[in-house]
Protein backbone atom coordinates (compact mmCIF):
# COMPACT_ATOMS: atom_id res chain seq x y z
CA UNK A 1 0.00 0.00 0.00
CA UNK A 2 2.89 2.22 0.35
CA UNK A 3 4.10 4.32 3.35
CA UNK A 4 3.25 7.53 4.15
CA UNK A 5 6.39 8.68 5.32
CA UNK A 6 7.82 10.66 2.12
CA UNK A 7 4.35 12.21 2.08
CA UNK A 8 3.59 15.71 3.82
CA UNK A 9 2.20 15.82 7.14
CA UNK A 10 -1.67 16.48 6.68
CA UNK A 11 -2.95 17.63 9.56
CA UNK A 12 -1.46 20.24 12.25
CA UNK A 13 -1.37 19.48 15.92
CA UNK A 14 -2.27 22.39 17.82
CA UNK A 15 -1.69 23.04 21.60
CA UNK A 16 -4.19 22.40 24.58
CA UNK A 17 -4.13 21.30 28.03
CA UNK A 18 -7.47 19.30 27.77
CA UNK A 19 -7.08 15.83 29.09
CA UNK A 20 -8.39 12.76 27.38
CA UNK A 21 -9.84 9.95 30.03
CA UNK A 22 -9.13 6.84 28.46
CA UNK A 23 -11.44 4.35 29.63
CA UNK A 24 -12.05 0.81 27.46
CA UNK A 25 -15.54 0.53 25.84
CA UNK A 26 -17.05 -2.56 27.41
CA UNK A 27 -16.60 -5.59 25.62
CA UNK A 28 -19.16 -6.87 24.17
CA UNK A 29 -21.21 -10.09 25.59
CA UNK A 30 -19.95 -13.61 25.24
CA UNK A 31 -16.30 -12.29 23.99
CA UNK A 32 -15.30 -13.40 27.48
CA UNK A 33 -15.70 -14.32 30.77
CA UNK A 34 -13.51 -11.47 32.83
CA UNK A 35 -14.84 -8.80 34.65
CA UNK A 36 -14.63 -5.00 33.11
CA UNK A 37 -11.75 -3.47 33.60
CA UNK A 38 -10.51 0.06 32.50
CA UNK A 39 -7.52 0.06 30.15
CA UNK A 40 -4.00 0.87 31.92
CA UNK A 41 -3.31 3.37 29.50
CA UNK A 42 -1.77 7.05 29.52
CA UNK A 43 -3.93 8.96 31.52
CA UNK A 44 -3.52 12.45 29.42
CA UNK A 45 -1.47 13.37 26.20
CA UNK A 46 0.23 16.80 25.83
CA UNK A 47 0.69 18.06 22.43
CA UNK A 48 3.75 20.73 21.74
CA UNK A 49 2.35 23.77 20.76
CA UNK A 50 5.36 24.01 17.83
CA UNK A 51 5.56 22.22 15.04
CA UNK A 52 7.93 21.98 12.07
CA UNK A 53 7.19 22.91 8.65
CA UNK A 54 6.96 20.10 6.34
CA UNK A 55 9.07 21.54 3.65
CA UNK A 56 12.02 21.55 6.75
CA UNK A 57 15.06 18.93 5.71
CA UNK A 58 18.26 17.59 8.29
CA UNK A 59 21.21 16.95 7.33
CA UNK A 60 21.96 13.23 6.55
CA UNK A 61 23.67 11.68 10.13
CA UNK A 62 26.35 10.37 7.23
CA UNK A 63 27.31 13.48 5.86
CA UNK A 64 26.29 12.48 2.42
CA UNK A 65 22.71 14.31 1.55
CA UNK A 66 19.79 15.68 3.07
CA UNK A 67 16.80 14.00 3.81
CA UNK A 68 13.54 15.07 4.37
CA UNK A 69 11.52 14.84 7.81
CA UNK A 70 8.56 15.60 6.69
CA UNK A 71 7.11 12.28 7.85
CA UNK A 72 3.66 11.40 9.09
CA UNK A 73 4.44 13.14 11.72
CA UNK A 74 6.25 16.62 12.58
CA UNK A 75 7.24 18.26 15.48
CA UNK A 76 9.75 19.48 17.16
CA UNK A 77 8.66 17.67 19.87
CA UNK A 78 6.83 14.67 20.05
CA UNK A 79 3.63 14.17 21.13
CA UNK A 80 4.05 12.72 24.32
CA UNK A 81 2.32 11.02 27.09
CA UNK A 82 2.46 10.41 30.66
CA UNK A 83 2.38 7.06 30.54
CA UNK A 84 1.90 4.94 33.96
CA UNK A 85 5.00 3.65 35.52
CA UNK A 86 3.49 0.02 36.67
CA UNK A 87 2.05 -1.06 32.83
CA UNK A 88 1.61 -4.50 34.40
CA UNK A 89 -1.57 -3.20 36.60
CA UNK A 90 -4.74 -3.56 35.44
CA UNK A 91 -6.90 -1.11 36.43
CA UNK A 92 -6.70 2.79 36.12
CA UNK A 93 -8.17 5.00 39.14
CA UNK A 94 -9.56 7.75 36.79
CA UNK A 95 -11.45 9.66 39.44
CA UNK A 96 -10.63 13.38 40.23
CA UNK A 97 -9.31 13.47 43.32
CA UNK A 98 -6.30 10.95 41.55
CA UNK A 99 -5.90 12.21 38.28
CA UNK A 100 -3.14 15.29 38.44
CA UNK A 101 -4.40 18.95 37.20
CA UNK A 102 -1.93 19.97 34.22
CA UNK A 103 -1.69 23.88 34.74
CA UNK A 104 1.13 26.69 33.93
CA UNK A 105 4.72 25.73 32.92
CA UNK A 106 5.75 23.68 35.20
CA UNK A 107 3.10 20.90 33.50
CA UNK A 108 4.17 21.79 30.30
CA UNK A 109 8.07 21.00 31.54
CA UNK A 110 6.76 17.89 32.93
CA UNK A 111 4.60 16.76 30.08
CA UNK A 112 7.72 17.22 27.59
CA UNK A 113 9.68 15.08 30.10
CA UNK A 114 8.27 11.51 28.98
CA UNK A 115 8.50 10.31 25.07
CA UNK A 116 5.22 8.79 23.37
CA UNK A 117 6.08 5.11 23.82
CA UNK A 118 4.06 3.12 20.71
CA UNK A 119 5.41 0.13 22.26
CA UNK A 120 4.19 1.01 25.62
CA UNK A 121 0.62 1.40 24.20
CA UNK A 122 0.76 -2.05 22.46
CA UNK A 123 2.29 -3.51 25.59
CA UNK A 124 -0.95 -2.60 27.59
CA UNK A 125 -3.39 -3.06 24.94
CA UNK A 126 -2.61 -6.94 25.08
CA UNK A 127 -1.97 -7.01 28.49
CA UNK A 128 -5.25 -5.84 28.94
CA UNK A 129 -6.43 -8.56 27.25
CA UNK A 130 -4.91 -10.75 29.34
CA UNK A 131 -2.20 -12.10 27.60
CA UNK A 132 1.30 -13.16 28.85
CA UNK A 133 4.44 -11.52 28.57
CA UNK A 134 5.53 -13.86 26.84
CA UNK A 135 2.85 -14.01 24.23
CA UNK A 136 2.99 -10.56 24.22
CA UNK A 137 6.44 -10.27 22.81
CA UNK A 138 5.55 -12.95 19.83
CA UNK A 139 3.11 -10.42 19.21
CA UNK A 140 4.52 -7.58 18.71
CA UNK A 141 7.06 -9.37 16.86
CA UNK A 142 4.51 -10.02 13.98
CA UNK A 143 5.71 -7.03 12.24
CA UNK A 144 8.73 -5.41 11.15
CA UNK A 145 10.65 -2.53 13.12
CA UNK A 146 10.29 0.04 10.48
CA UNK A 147 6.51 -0.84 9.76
CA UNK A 148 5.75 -0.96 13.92
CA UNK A 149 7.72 3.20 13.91
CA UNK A 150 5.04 3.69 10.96
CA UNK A 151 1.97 2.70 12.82
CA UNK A 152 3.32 4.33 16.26
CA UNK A 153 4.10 7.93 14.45
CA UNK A 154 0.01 7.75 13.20
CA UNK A 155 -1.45 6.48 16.49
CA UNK A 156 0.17 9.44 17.75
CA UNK A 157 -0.87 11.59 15.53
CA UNK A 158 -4.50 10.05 15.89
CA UNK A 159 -4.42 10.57 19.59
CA UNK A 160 -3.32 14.53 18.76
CA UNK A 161 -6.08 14.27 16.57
CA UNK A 162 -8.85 13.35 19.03
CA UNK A 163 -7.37 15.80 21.98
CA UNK A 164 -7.57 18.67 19.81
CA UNK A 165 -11.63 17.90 19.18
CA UNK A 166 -12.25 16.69 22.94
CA UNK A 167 -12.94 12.91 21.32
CA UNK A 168 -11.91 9.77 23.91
CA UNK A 169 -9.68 8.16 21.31
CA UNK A 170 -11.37 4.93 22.46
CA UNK A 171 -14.93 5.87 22.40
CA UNK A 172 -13.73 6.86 18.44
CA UNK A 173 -16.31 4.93 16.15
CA UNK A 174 -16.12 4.34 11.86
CA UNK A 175 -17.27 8.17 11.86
CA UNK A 176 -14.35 9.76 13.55
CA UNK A 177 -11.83 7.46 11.64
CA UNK A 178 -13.21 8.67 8.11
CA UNK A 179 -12.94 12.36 9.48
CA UNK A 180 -10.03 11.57 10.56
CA UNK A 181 -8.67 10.50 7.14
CA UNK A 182 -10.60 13.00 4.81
CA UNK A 183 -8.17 15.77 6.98
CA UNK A 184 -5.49 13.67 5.35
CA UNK A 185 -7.23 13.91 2.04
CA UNK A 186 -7.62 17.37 2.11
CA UNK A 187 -4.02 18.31 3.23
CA UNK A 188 -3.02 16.14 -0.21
CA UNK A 189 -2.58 12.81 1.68
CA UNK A 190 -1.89 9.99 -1.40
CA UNK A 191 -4.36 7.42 -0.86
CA UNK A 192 -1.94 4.34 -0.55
CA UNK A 193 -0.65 6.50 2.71
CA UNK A 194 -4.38 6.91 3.92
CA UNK A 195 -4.55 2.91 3.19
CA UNK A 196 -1.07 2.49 5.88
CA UNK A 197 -3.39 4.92 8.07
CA UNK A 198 -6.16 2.74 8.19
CA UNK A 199 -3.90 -0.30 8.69
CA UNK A 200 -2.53 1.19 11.58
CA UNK A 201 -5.78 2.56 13.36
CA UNK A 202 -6.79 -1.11 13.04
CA UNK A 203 -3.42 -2.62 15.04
CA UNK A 204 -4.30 0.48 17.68
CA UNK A 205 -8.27 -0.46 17.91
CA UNK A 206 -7.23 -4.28 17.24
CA UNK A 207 -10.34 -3.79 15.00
CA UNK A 208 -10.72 -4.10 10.77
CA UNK A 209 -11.92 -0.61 9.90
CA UNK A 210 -11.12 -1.61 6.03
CA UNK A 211 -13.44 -3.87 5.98
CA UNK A 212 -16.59 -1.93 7.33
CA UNK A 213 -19.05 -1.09 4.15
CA UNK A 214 -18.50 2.85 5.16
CA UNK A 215 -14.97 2.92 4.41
CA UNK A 216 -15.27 0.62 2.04
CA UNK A 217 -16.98 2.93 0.00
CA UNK A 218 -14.87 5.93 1.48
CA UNK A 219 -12.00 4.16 -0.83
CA UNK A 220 -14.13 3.39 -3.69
CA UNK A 221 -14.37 7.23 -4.09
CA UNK A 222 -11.00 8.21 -3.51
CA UNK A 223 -10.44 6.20 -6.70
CA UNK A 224 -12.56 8.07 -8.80
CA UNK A 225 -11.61 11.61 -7.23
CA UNK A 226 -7.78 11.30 -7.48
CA UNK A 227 -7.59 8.31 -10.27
CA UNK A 228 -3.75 6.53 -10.00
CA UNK A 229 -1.92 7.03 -13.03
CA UNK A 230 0.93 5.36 -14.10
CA UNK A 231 3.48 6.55 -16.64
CA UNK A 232 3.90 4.00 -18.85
CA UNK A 233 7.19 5.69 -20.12
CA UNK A 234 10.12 5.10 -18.67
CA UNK A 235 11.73 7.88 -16.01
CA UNK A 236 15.17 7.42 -17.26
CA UNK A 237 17.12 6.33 -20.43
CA UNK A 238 18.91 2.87 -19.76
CA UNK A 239 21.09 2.87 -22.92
CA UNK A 240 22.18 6.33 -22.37
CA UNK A 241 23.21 4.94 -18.64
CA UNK A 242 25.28 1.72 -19.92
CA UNK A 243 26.62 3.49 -22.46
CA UNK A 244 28.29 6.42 -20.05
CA UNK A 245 29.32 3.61 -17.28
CA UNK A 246 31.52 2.37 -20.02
CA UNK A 247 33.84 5.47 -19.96
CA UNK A 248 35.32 8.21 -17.59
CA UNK A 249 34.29 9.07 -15.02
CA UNK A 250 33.24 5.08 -13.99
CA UNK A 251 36.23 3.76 -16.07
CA UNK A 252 39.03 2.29 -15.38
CA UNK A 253 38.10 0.72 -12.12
CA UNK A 254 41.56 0.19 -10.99
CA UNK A 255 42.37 3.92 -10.41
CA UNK A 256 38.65 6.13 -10.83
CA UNK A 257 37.73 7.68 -7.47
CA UNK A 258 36.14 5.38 -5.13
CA UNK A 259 32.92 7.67 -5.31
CA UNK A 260 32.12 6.65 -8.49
CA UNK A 261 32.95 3.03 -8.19
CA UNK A 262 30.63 2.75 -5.45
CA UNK A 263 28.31 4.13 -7.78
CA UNK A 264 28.62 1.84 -10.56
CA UNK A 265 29.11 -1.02 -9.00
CA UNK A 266 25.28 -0.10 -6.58
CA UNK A 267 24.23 0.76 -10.43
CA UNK A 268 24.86 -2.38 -11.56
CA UNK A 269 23.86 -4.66 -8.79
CA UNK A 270 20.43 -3.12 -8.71
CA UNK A 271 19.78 -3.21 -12.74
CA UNK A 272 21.35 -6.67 -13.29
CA UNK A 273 19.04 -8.11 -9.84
CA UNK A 274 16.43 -6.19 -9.55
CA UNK A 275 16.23 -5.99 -6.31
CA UNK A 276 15.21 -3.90 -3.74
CA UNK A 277 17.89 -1.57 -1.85
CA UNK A 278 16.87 -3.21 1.09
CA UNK A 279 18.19 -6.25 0.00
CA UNK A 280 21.37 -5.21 -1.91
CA UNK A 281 21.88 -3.24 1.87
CA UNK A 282 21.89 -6.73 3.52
CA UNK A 283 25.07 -8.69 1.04
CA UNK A 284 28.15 -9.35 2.92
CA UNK A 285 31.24 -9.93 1.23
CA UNK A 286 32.56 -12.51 2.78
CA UNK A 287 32.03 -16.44 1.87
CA UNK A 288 29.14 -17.98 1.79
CA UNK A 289 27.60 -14.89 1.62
CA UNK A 290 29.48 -14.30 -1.65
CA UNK A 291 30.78 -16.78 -4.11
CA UNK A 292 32.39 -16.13 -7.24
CA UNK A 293 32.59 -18.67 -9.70
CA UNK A 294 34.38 -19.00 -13.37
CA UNK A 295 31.34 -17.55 -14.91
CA UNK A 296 28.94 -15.88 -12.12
CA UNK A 297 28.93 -14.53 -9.00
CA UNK A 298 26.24 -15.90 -6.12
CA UNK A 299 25.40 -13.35 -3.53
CA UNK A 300 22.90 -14.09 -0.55
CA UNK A 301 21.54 -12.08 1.77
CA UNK A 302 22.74 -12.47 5.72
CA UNK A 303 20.36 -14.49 7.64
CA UNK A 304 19.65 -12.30 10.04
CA UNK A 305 17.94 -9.95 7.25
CA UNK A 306 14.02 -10.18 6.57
CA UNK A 307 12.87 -9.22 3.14
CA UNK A 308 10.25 -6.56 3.00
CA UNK A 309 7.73 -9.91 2.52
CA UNK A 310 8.62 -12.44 4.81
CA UNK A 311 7.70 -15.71 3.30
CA UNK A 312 8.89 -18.98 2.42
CA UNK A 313 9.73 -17.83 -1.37
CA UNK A 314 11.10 -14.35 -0.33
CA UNK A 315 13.62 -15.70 2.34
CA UNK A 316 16.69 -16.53 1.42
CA UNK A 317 16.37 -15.94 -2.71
CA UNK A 318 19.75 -15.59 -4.28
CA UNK A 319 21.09 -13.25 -6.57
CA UNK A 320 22.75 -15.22 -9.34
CA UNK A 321 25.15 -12.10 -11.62
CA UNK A 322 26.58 -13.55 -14.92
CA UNK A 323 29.75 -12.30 -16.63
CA UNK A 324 29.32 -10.10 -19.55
CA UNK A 325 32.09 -11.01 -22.16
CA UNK A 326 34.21 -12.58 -19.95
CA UNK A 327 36.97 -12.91 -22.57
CA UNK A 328 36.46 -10.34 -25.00
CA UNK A 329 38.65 -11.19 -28.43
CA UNK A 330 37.62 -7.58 -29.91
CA UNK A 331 37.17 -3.45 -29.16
CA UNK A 332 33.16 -4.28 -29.06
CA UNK A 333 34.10 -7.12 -26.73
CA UNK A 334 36.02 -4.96 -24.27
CA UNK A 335 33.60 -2.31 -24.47
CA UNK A 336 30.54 -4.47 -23.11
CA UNK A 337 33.02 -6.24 -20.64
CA UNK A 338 32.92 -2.96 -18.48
CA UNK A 339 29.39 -3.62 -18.14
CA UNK A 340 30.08 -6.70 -16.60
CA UNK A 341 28.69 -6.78 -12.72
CA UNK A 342 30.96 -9.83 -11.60
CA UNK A 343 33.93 -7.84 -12.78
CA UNK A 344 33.12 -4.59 -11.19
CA UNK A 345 32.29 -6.55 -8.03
CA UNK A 346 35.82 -7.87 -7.89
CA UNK A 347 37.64 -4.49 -8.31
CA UNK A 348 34.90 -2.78 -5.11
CA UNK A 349 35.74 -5.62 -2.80
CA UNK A 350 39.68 -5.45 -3.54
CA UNK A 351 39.90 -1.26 -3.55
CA UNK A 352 38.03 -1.40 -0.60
CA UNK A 353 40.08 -4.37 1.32
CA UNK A 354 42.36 -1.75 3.09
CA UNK A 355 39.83 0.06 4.99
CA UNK A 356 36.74 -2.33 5.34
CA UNK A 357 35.29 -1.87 9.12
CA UNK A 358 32.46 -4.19 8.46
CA UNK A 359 31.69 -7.38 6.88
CA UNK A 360 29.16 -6.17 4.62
CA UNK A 361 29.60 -5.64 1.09
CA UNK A 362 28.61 -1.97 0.41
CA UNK A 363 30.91 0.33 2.68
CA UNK A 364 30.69 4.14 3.19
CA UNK A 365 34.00 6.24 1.30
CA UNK A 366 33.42 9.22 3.22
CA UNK A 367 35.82 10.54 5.31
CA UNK A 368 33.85 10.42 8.46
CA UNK A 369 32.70 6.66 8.45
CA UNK A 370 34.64 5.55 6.41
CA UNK A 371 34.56 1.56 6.32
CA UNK A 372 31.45 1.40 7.92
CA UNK A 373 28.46 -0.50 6.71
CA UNK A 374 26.09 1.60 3.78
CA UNK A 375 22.82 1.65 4.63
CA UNK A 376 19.89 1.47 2.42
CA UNK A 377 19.36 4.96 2.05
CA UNK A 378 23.25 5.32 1.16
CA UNK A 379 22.80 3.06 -1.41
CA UNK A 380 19.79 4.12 -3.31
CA UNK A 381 21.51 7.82 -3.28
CA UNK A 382 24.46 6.06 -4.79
CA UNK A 383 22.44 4.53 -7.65
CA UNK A 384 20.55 7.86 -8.00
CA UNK A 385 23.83 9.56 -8.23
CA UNK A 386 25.18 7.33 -10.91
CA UNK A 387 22.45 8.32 -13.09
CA UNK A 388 22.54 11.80 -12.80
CA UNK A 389 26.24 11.60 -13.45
CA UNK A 390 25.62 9.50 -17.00
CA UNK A 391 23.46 12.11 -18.02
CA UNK A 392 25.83 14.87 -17.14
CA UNK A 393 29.03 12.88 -18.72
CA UNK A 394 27.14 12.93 -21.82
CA UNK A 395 26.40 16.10 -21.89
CA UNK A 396 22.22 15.77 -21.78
CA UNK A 397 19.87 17.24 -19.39
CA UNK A 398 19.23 14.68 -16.28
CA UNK A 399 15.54 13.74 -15.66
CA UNK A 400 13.31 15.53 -12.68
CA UNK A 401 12.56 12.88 -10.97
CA UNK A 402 14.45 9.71 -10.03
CA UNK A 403 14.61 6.85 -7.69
CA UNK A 404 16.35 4.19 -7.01
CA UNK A 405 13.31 1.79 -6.88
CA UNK A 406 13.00 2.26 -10.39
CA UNK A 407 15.80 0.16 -11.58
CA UNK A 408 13.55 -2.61 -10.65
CA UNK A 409 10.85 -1.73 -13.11
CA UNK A 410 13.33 -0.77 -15.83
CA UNK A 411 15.18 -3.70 -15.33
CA UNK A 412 12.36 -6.31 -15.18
CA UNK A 413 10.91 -4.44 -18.59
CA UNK A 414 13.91 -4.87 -20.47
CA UNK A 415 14.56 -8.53 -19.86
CA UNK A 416 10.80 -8.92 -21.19
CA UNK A 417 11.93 -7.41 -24.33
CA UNK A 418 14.52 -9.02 -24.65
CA UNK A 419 12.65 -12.49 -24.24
CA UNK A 420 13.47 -13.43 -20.80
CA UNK A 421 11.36 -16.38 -19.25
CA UNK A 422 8.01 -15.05 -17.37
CA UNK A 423 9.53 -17.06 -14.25
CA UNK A 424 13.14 -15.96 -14.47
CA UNK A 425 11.89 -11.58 -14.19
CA UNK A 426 9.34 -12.79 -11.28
CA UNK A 427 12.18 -14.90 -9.37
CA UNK A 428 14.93 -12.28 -9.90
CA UNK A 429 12.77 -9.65 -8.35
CA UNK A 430 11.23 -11.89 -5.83
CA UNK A 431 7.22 -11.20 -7.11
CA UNK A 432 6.04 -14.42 -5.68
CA UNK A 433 2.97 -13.79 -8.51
CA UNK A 434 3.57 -11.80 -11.95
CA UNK A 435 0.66 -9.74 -11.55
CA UNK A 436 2.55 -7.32 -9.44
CA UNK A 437 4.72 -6.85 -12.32
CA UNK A 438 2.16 -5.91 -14.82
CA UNK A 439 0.27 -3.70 -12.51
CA UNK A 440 2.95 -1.62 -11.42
CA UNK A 441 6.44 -2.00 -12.95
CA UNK A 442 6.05 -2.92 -16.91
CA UNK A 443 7.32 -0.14 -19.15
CA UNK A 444 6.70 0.52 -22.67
CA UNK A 445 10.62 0.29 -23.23
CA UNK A 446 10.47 0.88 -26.83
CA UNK A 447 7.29 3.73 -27.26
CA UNK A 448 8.77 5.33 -29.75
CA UNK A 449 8.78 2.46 -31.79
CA UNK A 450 5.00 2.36 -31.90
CA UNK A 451 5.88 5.42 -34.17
CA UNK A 452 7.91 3.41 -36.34
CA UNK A 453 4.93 2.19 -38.77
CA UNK A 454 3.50 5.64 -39.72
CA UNK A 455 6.86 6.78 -40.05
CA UNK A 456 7.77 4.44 -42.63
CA UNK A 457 4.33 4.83 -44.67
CA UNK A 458 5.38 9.04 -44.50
CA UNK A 459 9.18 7.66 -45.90
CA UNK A 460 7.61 5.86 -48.10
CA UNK A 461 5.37 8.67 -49.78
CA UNK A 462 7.65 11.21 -49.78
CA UNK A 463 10.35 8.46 -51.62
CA UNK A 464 7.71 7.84 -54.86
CA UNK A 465 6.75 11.76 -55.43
């Protein structure tokens, strides 16, 4: 469905000192057999009265690019709550003589003192439901890291949400949860993020809000209002990018700068795989992990990485990288040869030998961490970079927009053309069904060539005058 975290934050948090009483609705008869009890959860939530603008960008903690921060969430200060110090209880004493009075400063100072806690949340949510800590922790383990910071940044921006319009976040029924999204649609929210939104409002309420008729149809018309479209061309010229890896700046790998190696070689890995930078961040160097035979080169994954889809055909896939002309007899020969990923592979792991700090096989070059393992992000800069560099060594004008991501697309297209086997394009970009591919990757890799036939009948015409 996407994530909403390049997106711009839709909906401003604005300062109060109302409290919201968070008491559990009453479950509903015959669920089970235990008394009512309220939910041990944060008593009140105090919401900065600053926020930063979405347009604001940091400075990479690698010294190598800016990122954006504008997230799901911004704020100079998280929205935070006071969250009770024995989670394990399970009952709250929400009467007034109990519940502290937030006034002045000095609540504000204390309010700021303790972090929203997502975790914490979860922690009670199942505790309240009587579940072991133990069983607890399997839990929360059902989803990734990165996808349980996702859901935590919107249930905190939900709970900001409800504070600012007085709402008990768990009184909140389907009517608060599509106002609640149609702020995100009018603050230019793409609907795949609203779809993450929804997702994540579900985990929080441990209830299916996607599948209730209301939103549902909430959906339906977000389809018709903002339509997806999908450029069918693609963003960035593939030839043009072989054909200026071939000389200077990227050639000869024994002695270019190691920028521009790195480049390449990130270039190369991603085009010839097709896989995502998440993966290609996860490749160690070292054997098993990375084989080189007379004519390939077998890369796998460490096996403490999990692949954005965990399942039994997603885990553990390798990336199999032929030699291109391994012997070339001719200038052609040598030409293509310095397209060839299992060569450039060899030359990155031996330049970088000297000053490796990690066992992985993509390494920083900068001067601050250098050595260190590349991360993701790194990476998909890298491959960015060595396409805007083609374009400029060539002297052409570099597109608007590109991502790294897109080398999967542009590489899965090509091999199509060029008569690849349905099943080799889905198992090199681990798409466990094809359909994936057609709906949102193939390119028209030749459009102009659809131009070809009325071309010829104008040649033609003109030739017999």
């Amino acid at each position: 469905m996407g994530s909403p975290m390049s997106r711009r934050n839709g909906i401003s948090l604005q300062h109060t000192t109302a409290e919201i009483h968070i008491e559990s609705p009453r479950p509903q008869s015959g669920r089970s057999g235990r008394a009512y009890q309220p939910l041990a959860l944060p008593a009140s939530i105090c919401v900065p009265p600053h926020t930063t603008h979405p347009s604001t960008t940091t400075q990479d903690k690698e010294g190598e690019g800016p990122y954006y921060t504008h997230s799901t969430l911004v704020a100079t200060q998280s929205v935070v709550c006071r969250t009770n110090p024995d989670v394990s209880r399970t009952t709250l004493d929400t009467s007034n003589a109990s519940r502290p009075t937030i006034t002045g400063s000095s609540a504000s100072t204390k309010c700021t003192q303790t972090k929203f806690d997502g975790l914490d949340v979860e922690t009670s949510i199942w505790k309240q439901e009587g579940f072991s800590d133990q069983v607890i922790h399997t839990l929360i383990s059902a989803r990734k890291r990165s996808t349980s910071k996702v859901y935590h940044r919107i249930w905190k921006l939900f709970l900001a949400w409800s504070q600012t319009r007085s709402i008990p976040w768990q009184s909140c029924v389907s009517t608060h949860i599509l106002e609640f999204l149609q702020d995100g649609v009018d603050k230019g929210l793409s609907t795949s993020a609203l779809k993450v939104q929804t997702s994540a409002l579900a985990a929080l309420f441990h209830k299916q809000w996607a599948t209730l008729p209301e939103v549902k149809t909430f959906f339906q018309a977000l389809l018709k209002l903002h339509p997806p479209i999908k450029d069918p061309i693609p963003p960035w010229d593939l030839n043009l990018v072989l054909r200026a890896l071939q000389k200077a700046p990227f050639e000869p790998m024994a002695t270019v700068d190691l920028k521009f190696l790195s480049w390449k070689v990130a270039f190369l890995l991603a085009i010839c795989s097709a896989r995502r930078v998440l993966d290609l961040a996860a490749l160690s160097y070292v054997p098993p992990w990375t084989i080189f035979h007379q004519d390939k080169a077998v890369l796998r994954t460490i096996p403490s990485h999990l692949p954005k889809v965990t399942s039994s055909f997603h885990l553990n896939q390798e990336i199999v990288l032929p030699s291109f002309c391994p012997n070339p007899k001719n200038t052609q020969e040598k030409q293509l040869h310095t397209l060839d990923a299992v060569r450039a592979l060899k030359y990155y792991i031996h330049r970088t030998a000297d000053f490796r700090h990690s066992d992985a096989l993509f390494v920083l070059f900068g001067s601050n961490k250098k050595g260190l393992q590349a991360s993701k992000r790194s990476l998909a800069r890298w491959i960015v970079a060595a396409i805007l560099e083609s374009y400029k060594s060539v002297g052409q004008e570099a597109p608007i927009t590109v991502k790294a991501h897109s080398t999967r697309k542009i590489s899965a297209s090509w091999a199509l053309h060029n008569s690849a086997s349905i099943d080799a394009i889905r198992k090199a970009a681990t798409w466990s069904s094809l359909h994936t591919f057609a709906k949102f990757y193939r390119l028209d890799v030749l459009a102009s060539a659809e131009a070809t036939f009325g071309r010829k009948v104008l040649q033609a015409a003109v030739a017999h005058r």
